[in-house]
C-alpha atoms as a PDB file:
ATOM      1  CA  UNK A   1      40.388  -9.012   3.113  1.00  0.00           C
ATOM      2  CA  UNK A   2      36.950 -10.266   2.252  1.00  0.00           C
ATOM      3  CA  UNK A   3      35.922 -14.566   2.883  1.00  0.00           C
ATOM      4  CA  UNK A   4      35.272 -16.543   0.587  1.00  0.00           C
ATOM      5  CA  UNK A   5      32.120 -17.594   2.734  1.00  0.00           C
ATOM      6  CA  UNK A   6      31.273 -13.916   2.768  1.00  0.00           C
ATOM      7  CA  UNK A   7      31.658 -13.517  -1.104  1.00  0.00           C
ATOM      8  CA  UNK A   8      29.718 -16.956  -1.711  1.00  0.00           C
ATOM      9  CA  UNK A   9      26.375 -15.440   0.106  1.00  0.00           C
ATOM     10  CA  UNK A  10      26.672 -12.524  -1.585  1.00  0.00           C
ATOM     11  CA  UNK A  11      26.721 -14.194  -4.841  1.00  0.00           C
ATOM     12  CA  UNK A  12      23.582 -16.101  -3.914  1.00  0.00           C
ATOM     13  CA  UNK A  13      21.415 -13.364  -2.868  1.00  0.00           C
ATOM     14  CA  UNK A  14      21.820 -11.508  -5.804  1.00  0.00           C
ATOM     15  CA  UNK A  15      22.276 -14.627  -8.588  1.00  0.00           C
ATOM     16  CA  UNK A  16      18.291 -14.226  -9.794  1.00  0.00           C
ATOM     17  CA  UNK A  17      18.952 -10.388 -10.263  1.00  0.00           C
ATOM     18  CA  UNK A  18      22.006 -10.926 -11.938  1.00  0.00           C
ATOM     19  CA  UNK A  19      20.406 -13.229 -14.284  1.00  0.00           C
ATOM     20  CA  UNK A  20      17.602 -10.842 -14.638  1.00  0.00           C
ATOM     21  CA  UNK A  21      20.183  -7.225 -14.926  1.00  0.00           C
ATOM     22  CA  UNK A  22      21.785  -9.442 -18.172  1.00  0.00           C
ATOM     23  CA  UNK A  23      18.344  -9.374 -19.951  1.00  0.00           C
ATOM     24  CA  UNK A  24      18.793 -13.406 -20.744  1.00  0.00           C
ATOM     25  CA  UNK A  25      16.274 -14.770 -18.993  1.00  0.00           C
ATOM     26  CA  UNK A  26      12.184 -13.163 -18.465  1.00  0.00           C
ATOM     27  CA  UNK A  27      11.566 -12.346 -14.790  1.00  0.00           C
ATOM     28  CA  UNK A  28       8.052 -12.910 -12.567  1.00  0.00           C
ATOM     29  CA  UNK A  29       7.366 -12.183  -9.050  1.00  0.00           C
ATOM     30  CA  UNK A  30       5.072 -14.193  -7.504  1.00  0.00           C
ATOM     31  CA  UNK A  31       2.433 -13.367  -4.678  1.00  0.00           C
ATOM     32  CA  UNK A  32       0.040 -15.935  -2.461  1.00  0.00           C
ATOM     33  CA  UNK A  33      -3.427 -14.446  -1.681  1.00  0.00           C
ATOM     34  CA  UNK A  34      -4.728 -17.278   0.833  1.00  0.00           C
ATOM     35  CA  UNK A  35      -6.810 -17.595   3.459  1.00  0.00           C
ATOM     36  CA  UNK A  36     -10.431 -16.505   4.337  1.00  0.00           C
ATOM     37  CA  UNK A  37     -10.976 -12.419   3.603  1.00  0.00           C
ATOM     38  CA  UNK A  38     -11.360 -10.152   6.521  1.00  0.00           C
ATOM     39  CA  UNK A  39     -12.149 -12.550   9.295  1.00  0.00           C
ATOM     40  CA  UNK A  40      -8.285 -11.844  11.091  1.00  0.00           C
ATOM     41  CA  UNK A  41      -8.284 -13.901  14.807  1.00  0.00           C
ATOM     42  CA  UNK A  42      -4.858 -13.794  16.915  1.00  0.00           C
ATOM     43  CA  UNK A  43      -4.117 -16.966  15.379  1.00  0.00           C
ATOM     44  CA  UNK A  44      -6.647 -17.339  12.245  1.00  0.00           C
ATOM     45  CA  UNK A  45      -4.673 -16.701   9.018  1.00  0.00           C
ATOM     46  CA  UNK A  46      -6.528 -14.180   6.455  1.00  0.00           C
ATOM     47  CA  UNK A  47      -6.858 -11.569   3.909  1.00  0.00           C
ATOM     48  CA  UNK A  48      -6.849  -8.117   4.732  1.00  0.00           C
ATOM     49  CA  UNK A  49      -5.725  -4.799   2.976  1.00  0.00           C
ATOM     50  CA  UNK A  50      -3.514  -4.086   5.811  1.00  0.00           C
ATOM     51  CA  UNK A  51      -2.081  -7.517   5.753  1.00  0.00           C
ATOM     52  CA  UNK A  52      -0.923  -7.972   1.460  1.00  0.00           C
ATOM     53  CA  UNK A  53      -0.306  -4.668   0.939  1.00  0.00           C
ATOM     54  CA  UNK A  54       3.209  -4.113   1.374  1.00  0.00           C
ATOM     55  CA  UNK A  55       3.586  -7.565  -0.106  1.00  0.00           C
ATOM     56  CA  UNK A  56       2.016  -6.659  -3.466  1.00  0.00           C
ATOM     57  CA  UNK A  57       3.923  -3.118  -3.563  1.00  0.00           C
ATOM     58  CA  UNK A  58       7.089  -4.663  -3.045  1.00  0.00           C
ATOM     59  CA  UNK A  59       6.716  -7.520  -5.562  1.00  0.00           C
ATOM     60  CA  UNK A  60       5.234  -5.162  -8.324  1.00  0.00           C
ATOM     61  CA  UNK A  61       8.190  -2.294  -7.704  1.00  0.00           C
ATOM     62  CA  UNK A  62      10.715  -5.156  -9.174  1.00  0.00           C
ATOM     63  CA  UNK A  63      12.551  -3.782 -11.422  1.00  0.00           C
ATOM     64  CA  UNK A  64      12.554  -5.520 -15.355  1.00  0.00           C
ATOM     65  CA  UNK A  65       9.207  -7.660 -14.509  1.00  0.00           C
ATOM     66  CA  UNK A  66       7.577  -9.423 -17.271  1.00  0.00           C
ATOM     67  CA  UNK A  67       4.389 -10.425 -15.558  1.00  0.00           C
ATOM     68  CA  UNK A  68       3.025 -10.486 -11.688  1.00  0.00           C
ATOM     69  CA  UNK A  69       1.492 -13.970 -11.030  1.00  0.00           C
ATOM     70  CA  UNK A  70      -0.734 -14.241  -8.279  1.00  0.00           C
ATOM     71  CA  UNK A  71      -1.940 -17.501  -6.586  1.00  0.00           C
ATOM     72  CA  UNK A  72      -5.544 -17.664  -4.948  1.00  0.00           C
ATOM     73  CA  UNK A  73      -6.626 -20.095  -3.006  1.00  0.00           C
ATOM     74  CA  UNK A  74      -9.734 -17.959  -1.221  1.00  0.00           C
ATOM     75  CA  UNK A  75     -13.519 -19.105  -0.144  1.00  0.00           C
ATOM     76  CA  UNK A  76     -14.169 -15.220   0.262  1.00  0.00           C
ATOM     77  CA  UNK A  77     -15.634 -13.392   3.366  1.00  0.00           C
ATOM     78  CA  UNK A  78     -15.499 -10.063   3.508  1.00  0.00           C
ATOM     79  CA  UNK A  79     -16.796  -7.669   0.468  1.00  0.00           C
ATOM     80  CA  UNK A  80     -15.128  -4.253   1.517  1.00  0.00           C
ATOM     81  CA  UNK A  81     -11.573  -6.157   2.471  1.00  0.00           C
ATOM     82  CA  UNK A  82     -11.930  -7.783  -1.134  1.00  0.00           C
ATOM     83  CA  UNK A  83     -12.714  -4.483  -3.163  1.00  0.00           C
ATOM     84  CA  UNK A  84      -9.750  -2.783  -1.526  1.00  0.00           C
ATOM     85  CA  UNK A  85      -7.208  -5.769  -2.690  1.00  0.00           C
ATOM     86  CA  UNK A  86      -8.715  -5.813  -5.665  1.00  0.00           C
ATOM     87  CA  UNK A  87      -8.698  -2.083  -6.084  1.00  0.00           C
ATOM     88  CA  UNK A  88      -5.094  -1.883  -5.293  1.00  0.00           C
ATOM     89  CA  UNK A  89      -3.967  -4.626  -7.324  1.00  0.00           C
ATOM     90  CA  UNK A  90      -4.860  -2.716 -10.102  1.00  0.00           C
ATOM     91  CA  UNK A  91      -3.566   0.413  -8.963  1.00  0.00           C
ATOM     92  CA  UNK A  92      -0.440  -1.103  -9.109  1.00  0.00           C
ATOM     93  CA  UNK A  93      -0.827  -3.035 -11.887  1.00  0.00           C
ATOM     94  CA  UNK A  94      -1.533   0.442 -14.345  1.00  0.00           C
ATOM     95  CA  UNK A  95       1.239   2.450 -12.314  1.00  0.00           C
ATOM     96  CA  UNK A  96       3.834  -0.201 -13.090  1.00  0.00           C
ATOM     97  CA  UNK A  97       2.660  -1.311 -16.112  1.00  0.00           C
ATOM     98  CA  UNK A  98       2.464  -4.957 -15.277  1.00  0.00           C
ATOM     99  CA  UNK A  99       0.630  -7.756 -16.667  1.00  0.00           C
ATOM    100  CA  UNK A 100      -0.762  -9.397 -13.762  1.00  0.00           C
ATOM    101  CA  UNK A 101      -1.668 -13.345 -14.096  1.00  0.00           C
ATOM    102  CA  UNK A 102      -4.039 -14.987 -11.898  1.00  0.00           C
ATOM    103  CA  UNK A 103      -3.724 -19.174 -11.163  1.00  0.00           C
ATOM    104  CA  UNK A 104      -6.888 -20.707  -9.150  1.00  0.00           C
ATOM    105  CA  UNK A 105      -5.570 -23.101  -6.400  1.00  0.00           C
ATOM    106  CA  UNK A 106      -8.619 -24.904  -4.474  1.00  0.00           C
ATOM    107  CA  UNK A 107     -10.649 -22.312  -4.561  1.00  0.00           C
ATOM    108  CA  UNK A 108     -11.421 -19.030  -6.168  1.00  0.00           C
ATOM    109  CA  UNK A 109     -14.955 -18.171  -4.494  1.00  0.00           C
ATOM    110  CA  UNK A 110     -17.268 -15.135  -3.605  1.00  0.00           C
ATOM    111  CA  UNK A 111     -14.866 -12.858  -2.497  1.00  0.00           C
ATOM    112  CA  UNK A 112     -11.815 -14.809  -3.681  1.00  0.00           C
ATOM    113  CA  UNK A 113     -12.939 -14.478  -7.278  1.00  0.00           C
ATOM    114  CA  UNK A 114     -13.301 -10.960  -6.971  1.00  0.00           C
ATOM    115  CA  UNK A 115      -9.755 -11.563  -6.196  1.00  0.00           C
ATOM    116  CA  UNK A 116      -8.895 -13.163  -9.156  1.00  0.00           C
ATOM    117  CA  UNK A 117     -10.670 -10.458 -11.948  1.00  0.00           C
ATOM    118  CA  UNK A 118      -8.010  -8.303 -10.547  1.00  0.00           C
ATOM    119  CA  UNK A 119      -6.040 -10.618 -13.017  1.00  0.00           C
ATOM    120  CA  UNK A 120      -5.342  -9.660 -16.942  1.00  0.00           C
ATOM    121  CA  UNK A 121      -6.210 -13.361 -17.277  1.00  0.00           C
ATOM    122  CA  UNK A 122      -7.262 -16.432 -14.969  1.00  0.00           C
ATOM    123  CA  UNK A 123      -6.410 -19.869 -15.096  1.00  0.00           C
ATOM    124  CA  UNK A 124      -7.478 -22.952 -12.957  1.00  0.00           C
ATOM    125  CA  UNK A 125      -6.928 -26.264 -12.170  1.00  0.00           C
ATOM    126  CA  UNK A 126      -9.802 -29.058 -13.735  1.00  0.00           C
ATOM    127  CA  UNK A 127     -10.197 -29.422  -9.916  1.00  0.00           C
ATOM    128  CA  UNK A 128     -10.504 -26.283  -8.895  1.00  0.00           C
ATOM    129  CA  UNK A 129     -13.609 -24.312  -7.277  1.00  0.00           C
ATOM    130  CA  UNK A 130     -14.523 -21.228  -9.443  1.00  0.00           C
ATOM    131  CA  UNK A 131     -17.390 -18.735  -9.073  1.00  0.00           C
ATOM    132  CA  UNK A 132     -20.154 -18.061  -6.326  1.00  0.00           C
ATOM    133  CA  UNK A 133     -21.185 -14.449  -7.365  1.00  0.00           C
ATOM    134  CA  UNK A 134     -23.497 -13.449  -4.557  1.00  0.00           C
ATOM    135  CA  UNK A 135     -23.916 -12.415  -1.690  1.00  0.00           C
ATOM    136  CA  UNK A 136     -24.430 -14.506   2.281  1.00  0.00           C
ATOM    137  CA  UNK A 137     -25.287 -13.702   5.900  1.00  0.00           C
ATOM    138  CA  UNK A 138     -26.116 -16.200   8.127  1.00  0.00           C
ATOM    139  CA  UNK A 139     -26.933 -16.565  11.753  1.00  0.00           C
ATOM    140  CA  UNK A 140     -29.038 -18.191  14.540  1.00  0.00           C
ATOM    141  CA  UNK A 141     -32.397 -17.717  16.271  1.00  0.00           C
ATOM    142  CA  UNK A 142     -31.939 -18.300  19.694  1.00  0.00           C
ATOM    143  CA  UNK A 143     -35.170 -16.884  21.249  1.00  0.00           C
ATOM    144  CA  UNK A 144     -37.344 -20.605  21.483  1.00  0.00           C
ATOM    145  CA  UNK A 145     -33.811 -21.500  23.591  1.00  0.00           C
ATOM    146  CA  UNK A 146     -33.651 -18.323  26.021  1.00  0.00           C
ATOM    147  CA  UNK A 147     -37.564 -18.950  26.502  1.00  0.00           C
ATOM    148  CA  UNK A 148     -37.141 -22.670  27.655  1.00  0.00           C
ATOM    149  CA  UNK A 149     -34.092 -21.900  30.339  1.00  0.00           C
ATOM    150  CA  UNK A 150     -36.403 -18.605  31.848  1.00  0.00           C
ATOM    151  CA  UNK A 151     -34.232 -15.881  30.558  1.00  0.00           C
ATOM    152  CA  UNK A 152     -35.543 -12.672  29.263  1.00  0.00           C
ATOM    153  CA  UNK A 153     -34.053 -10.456  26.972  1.00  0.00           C
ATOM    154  CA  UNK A 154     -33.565  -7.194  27.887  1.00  0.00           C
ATOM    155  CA  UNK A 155     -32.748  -4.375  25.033  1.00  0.00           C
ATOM    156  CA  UNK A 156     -32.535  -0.686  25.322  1.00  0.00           C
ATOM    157  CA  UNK A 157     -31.822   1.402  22.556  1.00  0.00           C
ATOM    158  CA  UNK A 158     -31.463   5.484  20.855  1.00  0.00           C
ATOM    159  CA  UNK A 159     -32.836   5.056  17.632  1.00  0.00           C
ATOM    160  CA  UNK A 160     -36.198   2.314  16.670  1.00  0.00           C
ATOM    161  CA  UNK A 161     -34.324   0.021  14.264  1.00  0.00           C
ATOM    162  CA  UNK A 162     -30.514  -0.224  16.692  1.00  0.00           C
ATOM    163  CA  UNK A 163     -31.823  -3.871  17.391  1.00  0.00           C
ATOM    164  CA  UNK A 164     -32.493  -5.274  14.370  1.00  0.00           C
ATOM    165  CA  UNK A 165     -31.544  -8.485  13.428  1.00  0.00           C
ATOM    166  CA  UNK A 166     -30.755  -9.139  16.984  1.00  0.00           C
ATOM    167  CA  UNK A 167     -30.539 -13.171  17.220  1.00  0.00           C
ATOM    168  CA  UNK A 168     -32.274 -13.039  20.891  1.00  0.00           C
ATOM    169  CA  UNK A 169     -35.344 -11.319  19.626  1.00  0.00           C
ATOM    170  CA  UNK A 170     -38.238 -12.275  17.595  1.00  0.00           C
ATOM    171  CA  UNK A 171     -37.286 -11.864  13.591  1.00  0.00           C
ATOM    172  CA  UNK A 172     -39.234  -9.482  12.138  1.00  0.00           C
ATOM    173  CA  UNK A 173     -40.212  -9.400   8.471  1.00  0.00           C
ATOM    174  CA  UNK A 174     -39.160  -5.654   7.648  1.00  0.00           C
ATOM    175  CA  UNK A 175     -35.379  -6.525   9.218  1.00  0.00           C
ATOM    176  CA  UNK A 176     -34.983  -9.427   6.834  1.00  0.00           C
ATOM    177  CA  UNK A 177     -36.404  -7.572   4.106  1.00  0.00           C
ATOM    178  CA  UNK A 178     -33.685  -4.422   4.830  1.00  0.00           C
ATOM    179  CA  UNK A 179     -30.950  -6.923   5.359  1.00  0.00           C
ATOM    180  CA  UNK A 180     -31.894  -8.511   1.619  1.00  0.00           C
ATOM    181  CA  UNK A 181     -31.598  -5.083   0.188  1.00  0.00           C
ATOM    182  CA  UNK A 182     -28.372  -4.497   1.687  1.00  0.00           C
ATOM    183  CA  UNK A 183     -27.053  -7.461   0.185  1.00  0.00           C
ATOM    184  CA  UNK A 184     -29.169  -6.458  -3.204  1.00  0.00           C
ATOM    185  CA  UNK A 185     -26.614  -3.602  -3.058  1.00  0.00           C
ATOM    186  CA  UNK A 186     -23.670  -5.510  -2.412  1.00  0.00           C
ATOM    187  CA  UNK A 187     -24.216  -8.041  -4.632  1.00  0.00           C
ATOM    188  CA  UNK A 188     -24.470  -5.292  -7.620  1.00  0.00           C
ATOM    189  CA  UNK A 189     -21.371  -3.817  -6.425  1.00  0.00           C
ATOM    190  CA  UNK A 190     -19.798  -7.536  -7.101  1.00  0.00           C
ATOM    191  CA  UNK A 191     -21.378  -8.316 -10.666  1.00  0.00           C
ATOM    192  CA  UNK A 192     -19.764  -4.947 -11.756  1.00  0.00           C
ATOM    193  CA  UNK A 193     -16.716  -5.290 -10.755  1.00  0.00           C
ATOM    194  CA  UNK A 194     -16.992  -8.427 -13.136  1.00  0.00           C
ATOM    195  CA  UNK A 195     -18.267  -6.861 -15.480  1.00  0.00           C
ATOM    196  CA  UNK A 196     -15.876  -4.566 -15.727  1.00  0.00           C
ATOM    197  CA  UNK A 197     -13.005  -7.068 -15.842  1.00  0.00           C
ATOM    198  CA  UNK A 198     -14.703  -9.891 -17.655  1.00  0.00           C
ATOM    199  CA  UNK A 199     -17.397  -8.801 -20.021  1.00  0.00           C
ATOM    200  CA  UNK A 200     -16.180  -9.608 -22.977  1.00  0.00           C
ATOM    201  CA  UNK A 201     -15.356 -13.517 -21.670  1.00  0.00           C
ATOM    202  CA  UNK A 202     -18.512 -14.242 -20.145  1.00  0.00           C
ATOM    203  CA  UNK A 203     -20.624 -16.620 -21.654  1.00  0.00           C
ATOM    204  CA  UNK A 204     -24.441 -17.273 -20.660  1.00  0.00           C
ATOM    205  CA  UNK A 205     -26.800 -15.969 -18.810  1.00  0.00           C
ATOM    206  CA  UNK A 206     -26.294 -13.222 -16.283  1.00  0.00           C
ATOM    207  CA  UNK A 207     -28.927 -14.696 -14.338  1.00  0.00           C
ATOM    208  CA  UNK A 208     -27.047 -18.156 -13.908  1.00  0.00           C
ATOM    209  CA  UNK A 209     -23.635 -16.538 -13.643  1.00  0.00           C
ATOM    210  CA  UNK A 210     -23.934 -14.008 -10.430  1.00  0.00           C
ATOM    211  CA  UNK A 211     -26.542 -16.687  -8.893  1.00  0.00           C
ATOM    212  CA  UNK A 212     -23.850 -17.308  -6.090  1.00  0.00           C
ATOM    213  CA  UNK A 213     -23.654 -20.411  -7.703  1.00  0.00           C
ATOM    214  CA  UNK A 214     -19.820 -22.213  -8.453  1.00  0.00           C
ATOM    215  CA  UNK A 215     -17.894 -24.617 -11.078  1.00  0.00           C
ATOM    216  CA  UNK A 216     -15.399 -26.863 -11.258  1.00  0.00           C
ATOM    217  CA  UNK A 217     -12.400 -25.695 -13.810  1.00  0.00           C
ATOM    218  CA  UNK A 218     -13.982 -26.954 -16.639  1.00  0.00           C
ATOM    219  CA  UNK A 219     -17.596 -25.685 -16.438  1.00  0.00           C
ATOM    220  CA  UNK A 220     -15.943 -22.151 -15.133  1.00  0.00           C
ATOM    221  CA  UNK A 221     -13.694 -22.561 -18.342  1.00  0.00           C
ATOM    222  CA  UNK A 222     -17.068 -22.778 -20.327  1.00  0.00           C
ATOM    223  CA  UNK A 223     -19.176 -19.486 -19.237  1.00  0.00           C
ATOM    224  CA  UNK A 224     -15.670 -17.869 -18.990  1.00  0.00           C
ATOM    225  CA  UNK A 225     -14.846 -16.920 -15.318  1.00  0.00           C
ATOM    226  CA  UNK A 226     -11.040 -18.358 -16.306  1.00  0.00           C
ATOM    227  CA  UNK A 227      -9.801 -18.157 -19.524  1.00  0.00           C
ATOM    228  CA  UNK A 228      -7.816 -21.532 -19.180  1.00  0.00           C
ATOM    229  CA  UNK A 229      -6.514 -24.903 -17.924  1.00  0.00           C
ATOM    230  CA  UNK A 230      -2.942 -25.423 -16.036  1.00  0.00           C
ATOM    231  CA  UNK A 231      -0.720 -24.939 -13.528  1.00  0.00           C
ATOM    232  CA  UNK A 232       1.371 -22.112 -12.755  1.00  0.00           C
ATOM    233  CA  UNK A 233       5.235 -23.064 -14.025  1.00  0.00           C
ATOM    234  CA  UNK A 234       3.261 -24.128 -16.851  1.00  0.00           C
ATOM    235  CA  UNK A 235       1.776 -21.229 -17.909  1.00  0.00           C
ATOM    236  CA  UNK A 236       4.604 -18.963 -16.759  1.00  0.00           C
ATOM    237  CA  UNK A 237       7.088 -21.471 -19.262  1.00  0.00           C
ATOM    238  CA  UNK A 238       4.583 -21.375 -21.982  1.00  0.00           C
ATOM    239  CA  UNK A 239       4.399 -17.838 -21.932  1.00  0.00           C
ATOM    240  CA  UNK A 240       8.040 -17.061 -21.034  1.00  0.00           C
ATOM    241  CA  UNK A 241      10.364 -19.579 -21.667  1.00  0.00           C
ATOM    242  CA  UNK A 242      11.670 -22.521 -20.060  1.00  0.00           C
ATOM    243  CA  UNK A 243      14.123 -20.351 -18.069  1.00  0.00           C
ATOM    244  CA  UNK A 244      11.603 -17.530 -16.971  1.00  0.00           C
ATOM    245  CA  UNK A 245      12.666 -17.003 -13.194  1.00  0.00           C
ATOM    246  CA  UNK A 246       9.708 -17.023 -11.045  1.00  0.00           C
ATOM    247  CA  UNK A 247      10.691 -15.037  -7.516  1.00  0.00           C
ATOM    248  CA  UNK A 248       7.976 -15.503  -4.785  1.00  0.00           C
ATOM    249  CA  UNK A 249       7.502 -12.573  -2.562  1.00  0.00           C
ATOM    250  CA  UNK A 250       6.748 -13.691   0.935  1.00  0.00           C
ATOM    251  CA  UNK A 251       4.858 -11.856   3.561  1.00  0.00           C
ATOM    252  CA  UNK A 252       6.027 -10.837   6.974  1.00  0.00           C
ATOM    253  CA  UNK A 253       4.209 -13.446   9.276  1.00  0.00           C
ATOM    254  CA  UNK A 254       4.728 -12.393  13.067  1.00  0.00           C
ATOM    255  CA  UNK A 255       3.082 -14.247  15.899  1.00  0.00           C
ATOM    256  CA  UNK A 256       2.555 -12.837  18.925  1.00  0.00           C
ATOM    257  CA  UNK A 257       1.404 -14.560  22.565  1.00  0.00           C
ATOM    258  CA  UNK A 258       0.547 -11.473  23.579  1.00  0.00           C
ATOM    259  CA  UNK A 259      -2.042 -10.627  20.921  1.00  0.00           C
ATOM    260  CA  UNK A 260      -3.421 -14.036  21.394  1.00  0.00           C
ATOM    261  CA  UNK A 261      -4.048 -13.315  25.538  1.00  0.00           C
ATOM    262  CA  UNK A 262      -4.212  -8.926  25.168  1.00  0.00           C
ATOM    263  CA  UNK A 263      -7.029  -8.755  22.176  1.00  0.00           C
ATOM    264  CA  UNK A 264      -7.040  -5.072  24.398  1.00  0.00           C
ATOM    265  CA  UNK A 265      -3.465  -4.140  24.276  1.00  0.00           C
ATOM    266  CA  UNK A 266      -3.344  -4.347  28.392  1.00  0.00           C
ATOM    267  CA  UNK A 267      -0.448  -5.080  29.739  1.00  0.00           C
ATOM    268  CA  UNK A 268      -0.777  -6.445  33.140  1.00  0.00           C
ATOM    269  CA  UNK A 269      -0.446 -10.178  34.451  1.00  0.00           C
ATOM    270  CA  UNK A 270      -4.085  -9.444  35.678  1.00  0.00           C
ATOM    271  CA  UNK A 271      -4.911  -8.032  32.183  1.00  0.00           C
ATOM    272  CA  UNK A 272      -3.725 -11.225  30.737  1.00  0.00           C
ATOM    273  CA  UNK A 273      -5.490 -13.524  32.919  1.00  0.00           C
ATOM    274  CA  UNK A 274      -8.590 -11.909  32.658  1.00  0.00           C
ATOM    275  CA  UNK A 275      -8.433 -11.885  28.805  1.00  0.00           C
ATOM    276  CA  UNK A 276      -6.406 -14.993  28.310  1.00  0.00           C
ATOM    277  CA  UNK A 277     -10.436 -16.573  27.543  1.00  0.00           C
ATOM    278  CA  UNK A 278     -11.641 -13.971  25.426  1.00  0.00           C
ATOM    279  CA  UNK A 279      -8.578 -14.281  23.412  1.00  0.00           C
ATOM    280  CA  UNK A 280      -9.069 -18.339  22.854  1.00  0.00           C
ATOM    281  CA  UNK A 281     -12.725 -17.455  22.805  1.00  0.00           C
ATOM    282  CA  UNK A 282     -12.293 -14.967  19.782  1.00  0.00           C
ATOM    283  CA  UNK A 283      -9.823 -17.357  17.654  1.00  0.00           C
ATOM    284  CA  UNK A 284     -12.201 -20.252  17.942  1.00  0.00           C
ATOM    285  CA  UNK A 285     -15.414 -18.076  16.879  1.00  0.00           C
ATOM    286  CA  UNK A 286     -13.052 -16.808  14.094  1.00  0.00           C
ATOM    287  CA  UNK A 287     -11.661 -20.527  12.872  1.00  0.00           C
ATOM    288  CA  UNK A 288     -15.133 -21.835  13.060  1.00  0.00           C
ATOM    289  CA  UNK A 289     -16.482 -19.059  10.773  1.00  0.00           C
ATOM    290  CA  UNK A 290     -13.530 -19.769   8.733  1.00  0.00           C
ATOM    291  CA  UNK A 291     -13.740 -23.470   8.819  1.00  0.00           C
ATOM    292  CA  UNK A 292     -17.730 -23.149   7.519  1.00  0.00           C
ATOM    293  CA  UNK A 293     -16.582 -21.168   4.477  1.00  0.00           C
ATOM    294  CA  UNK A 294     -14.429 -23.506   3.417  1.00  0.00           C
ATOM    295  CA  UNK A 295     -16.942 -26.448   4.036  1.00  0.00           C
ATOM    296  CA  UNK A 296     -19.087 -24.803   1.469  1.00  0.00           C
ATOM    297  CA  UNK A 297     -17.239 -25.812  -1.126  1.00  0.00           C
ATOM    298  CA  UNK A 298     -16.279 -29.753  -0.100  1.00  0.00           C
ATOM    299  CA  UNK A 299     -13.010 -28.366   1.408  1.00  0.00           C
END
């Protein structure tokens, strides 16, 4: 004898396929890309490959989908952790055969709108931050503050250039100058991946467009980075129907003490004591970093 209790779940967990299996109503999984890109801390939230991928597999393997929608709300970070999302979204995407339809939340920056040319199309909010197609490293000079306090640096290395860039020697003019033609490389890696997704939108000049420089909704709306105005449900009803059933696939979030105190798996009380400070150390160093992306764009 089966509960009524027992059939009532049942009948809830499976109501939105139902709906979906009767071929009334149009279908769209959902899928939140937030956070920072490749900057992970024990207790910093952020984009990795690692991290969405099982996410976006399981949302795009739906059976009957009518679209993929994916929110980004993303100041950007790291360039190799945003061409494998990207990458893989539309991996999926052509394997599937899926429209996928990207909404701009706060911001859709650097790495985060690398992000969002993964989508078929883009929209935004009026408020929204759009853009920033270049390429940043930043860092501090310490060596007039080690010279006041009497320390000396002390450097020893296999190879002429393992030291450069280091922030406790003097800069030297052929570092900075291989540093800017590493990011000359990386940045041309980014504009073609545009390109390649959004040539056909993009209005003005190349030269003002992958300047690293970003736009509200509007102005982004304008030299086509987004191809329109709205919110999500909006769109998705417009597009769909009233009824369209929008399913949002979550991630698995764990947290774990022990990651937070053991960044090197040890075990031990003793291990834990010693690295309980390198643990908070690491998180703060990783929020703060975190925290000054943001701040770049009045967030």
């Amino acid at each position: 004898m089966v509960s009524r209790t027992s059939n009532k779940k049942k009948k809830k967990k499976a109501g939105w396929l139902t709906r979906l299996l009767r071929g009334k109503r149009k279908f769209v999984a959902h899928v939140r890309l937030t956070g920072a890109i490749g900057m992970s801390g024990p207790v910093s939230k952020s984009l990795s490959m690692a991290g969405v991928e099982e996410t976006l597999e399981q949302a795009f393997a739906i059976p009957g989908l009518s679209a993929l929608a994916l929110s980004i709300n993303s100041p950007g970070g790291s360039p190799v952790q945003s061409t494998l999302i990207f990458n893989r979204i539309r991996q999926l995407a052509q394997k599937h055969e899926v429209t996928v339809l990207v909404f701009c939340e706060d911001v859709a920056a650097s790495g985060g709108y690398l992000l969002a040319v993964a989508g078929d199309e883009i929209f935004a909010d009026r408020s929204s931050v759009v853009g920033s197609i270049g390429v940043i490293s930043a860092g501090f000079g310490f060596t007039g503050a080690i010279k006041k306090i009497g320390v000396d640096r002390r450097v020893y290395t296999a190879g002429s250039n393992k030291s450069v860039l280091d922030p406790f020697l003097p800069e030297k003019k052929e570092d900075v100058a291989h540093l800017k033609s590493l990011q000359l490389d990386v940045h041309e890696a980014f504009k073609d991946i545009v390109r390649s997704r959004r040539q056909a939108q993009l209005k003005g000049k190349e030269d003002e467009l992958f300047s690293g420089l970003f736009w509200a909704g509007d102005k982004a709306l304008e030299r086509g980075l987004v191809d329109g105005l709205g919110t999500m449900h909006e769109i998705l009803q417009d597009k769909f129907g009233d009824d369209v059933i929008i399913k949002t696939i979550e991630p698995k979030i764990g947290f774990s003490l022990r990651k937070l105190l053991l960044p090197g798996g040890g075990s031990s009380v003793d291990s834990a004591a010693r690295a309980a400070g390198q643990g908070v150390a690491s998180s703060a160093l990783a929020l703060a970093e975190e925290r000054a992306l943001w701040s770049r764009y009045g967030l």
